[in-house]
N, C-alpha and C. Protein backbone atom coordinates (compact mmCIF):
# COMPACT_ATOMS: atom_id res chain seq x y z
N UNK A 1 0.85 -1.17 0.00
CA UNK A 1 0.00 0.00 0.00
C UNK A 1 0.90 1.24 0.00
N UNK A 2 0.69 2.04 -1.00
CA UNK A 2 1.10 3.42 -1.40
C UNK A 2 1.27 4.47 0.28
N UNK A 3 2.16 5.46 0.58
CA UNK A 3 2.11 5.88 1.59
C UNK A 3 0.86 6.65 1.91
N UNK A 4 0.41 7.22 0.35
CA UNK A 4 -1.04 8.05 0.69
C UNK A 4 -1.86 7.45 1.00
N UNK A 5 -2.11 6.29 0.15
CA UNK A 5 -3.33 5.78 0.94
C UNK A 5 -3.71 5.21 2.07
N UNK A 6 -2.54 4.94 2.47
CA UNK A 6 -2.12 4.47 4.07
C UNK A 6 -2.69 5.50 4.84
N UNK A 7 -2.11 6.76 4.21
CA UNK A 7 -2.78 7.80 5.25
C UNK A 7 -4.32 8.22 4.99
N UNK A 8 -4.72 8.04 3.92
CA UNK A 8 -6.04 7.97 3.02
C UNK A 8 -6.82 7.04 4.54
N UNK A 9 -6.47 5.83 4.51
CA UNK A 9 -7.03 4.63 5.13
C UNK A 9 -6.88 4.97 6.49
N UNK A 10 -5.71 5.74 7.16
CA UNK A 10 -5.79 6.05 8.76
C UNK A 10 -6.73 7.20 8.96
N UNK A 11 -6.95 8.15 8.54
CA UNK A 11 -7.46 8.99 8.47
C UNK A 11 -8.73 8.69 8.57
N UNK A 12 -9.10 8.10 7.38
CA UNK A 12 -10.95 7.83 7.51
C UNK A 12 -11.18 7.18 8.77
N UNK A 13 -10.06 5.95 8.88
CA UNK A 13 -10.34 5.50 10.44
C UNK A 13 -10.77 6.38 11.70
N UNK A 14 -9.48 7.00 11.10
CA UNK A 14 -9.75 7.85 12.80
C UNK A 14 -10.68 9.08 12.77
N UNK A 15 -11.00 9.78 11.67
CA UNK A 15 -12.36 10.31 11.52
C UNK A 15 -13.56 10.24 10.70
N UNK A 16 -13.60 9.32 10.29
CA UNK A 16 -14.93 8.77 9.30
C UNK A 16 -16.12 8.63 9.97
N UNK A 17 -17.09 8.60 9.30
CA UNK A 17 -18.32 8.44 10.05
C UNK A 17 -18.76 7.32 11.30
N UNK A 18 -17.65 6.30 11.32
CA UNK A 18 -17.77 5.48 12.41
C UNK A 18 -16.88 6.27 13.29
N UNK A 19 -16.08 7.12 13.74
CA UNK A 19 -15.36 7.25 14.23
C UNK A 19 -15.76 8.12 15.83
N UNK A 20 -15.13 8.33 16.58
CA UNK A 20 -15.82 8.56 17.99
C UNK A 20 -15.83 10.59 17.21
N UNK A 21 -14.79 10.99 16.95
CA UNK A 21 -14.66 12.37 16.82
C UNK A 21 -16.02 12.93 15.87
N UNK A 22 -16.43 11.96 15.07
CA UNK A 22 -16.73 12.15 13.91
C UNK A 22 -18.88 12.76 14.21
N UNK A 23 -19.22 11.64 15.57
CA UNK A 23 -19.96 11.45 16.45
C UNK A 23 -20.80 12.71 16.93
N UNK A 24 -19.46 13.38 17.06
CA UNK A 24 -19.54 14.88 17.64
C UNK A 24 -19.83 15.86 16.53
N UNK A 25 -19.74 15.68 15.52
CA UNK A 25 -20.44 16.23 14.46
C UNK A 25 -19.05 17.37 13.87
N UNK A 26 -17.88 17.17 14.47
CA UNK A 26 -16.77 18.23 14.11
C UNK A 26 -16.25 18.11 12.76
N UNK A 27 -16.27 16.86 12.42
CA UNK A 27 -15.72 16.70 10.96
C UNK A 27 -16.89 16.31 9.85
N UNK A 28 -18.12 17.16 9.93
CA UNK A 28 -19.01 16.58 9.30
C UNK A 28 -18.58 16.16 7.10
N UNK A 29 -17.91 16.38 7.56
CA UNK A 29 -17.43 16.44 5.66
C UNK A 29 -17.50 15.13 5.21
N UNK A 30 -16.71 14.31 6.35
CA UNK A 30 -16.43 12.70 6.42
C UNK A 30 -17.73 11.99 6.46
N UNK A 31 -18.85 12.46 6.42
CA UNK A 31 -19.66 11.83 6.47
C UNK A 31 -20.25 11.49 4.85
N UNK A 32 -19.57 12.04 4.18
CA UNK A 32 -20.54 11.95 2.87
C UNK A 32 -18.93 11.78 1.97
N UNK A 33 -19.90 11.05 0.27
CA UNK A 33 -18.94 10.21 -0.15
C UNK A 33 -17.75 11.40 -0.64
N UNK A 34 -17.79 12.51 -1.12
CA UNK A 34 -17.03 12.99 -1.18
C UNK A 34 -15.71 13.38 -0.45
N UNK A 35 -15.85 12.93 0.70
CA UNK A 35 -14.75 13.31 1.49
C UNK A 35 -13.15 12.49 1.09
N UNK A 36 -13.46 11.24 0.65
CA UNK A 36 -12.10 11.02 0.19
C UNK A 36 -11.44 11.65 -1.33
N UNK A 37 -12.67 12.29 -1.84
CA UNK A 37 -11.88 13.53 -3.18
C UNK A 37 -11.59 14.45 -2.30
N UNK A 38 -11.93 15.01 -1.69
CA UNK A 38 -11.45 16.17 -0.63
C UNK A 38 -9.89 15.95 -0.17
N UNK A 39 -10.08 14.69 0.64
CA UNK A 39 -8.79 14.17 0.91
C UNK A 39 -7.55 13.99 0.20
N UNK A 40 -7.47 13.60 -0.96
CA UNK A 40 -6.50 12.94 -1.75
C UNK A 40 -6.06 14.09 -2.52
N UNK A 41 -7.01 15.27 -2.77
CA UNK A 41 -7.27 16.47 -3.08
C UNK A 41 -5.91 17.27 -2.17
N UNK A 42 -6.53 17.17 -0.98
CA UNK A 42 -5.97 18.34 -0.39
C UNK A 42 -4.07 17.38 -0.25
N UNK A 43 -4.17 16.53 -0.32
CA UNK A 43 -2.62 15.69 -0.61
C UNK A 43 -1.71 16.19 -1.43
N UNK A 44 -2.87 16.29 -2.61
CA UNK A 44 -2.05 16.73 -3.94
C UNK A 44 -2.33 18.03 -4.73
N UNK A 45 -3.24 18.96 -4.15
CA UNK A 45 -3.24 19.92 -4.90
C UNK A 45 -4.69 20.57 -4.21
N UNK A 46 -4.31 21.08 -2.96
CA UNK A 46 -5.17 21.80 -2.01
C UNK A 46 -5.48 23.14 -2.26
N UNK A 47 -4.80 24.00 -3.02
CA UNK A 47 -4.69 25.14 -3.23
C UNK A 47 -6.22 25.18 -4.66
N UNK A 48 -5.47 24.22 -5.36
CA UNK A 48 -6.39 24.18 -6.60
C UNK A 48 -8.38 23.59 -6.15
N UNK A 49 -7.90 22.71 -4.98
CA UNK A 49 -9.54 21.99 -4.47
C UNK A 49 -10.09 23.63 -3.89
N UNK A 50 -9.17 24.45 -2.89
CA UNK A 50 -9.74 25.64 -2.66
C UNK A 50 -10.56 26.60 -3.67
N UNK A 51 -9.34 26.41 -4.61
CA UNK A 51 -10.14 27.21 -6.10
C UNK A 51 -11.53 26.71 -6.32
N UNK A 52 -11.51 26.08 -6.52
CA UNK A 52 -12.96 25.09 -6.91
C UNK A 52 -14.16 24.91 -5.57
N UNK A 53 -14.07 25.19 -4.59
CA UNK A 53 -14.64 24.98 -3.88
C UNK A 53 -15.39 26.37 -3.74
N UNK A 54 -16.64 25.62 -4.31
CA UNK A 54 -17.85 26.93 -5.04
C UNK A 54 -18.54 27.16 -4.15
N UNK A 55 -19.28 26.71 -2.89
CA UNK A 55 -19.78 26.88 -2.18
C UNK A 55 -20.99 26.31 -1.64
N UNK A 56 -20.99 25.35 -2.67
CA UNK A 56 -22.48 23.72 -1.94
C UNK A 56 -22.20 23.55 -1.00
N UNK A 57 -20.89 23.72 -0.55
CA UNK A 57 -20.36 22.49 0.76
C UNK A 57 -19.95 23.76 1.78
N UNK A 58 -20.08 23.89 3.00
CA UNK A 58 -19.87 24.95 3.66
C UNK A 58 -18.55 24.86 3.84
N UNK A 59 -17.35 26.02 3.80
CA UNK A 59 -16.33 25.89 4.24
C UNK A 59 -15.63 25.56 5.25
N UNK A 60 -16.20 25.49 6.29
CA UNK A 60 -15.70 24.80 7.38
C UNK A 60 -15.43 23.59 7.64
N UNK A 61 -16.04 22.33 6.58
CA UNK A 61 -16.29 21.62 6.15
C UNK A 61 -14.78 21.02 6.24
N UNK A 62 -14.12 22.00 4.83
CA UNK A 62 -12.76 21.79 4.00
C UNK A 62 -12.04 21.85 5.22
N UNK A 63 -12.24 23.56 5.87
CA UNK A 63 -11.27 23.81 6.81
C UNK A 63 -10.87 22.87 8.21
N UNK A 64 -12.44 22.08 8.54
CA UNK A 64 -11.65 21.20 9.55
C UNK A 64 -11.35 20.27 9.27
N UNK A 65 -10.73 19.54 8.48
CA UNK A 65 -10.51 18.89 7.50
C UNK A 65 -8.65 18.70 8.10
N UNK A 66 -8.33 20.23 7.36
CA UNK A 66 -7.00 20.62 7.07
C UNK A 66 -6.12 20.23 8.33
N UNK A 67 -6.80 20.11 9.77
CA UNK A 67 -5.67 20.22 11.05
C UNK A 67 -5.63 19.04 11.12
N UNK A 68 -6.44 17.96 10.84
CA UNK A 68 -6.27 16.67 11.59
C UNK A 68 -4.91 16.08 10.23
N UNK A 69 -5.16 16.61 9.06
CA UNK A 69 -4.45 16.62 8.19
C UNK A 69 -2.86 16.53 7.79
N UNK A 70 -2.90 17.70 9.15
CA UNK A 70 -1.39 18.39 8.65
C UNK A 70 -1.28 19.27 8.69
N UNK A 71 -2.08 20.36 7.23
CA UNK A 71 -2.03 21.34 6.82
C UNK A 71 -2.59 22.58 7.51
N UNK A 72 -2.69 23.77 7.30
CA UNK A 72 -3.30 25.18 7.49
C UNK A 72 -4.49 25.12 6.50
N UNK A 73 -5.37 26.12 7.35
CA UNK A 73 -6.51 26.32 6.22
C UNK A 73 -6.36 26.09 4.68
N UNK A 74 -7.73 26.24 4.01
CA UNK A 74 -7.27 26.42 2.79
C UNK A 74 -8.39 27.78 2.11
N UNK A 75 -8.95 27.63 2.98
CA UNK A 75 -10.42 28.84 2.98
C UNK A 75 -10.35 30.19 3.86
């Protein structure tokens, strides 16, 4: 298994819709199927998913996203 998807695969673990954090309603993004384009997204070209991110999906969405991540905002 590729290192991303390793982290692809820990990640959803530890906040996916089964997940205890997830429960709490903080990472609601993970709940719906899009969240692993989000993910793999913000891996490889976060700046550009920001671009595109039109506004169906509330930004906070993306943004809590980004810490468990790694990264800084992107919104």
């Amino acid at each position: 298994m590729n290192t991303s998807r390793e982290r692809l695969v820990r990640l959803f673990a530890e906040y996916g819709p089964q997940s205890a954090i997830a429960k709490h309603g903080r990472h609601e993004l993970l709940a719906h199927p899009v969240s692993l384009i989000a993910l793999e997204r913000l891996s490889t070209a976060r700046f550009a998913l920001a671009l595109l991110w039109d506004g169906e999906l509330p930004d906070r969405w993306l943004n809590d996203l980004c810490g468990p991540w790694g990264i800084g905002e992107v919104l």
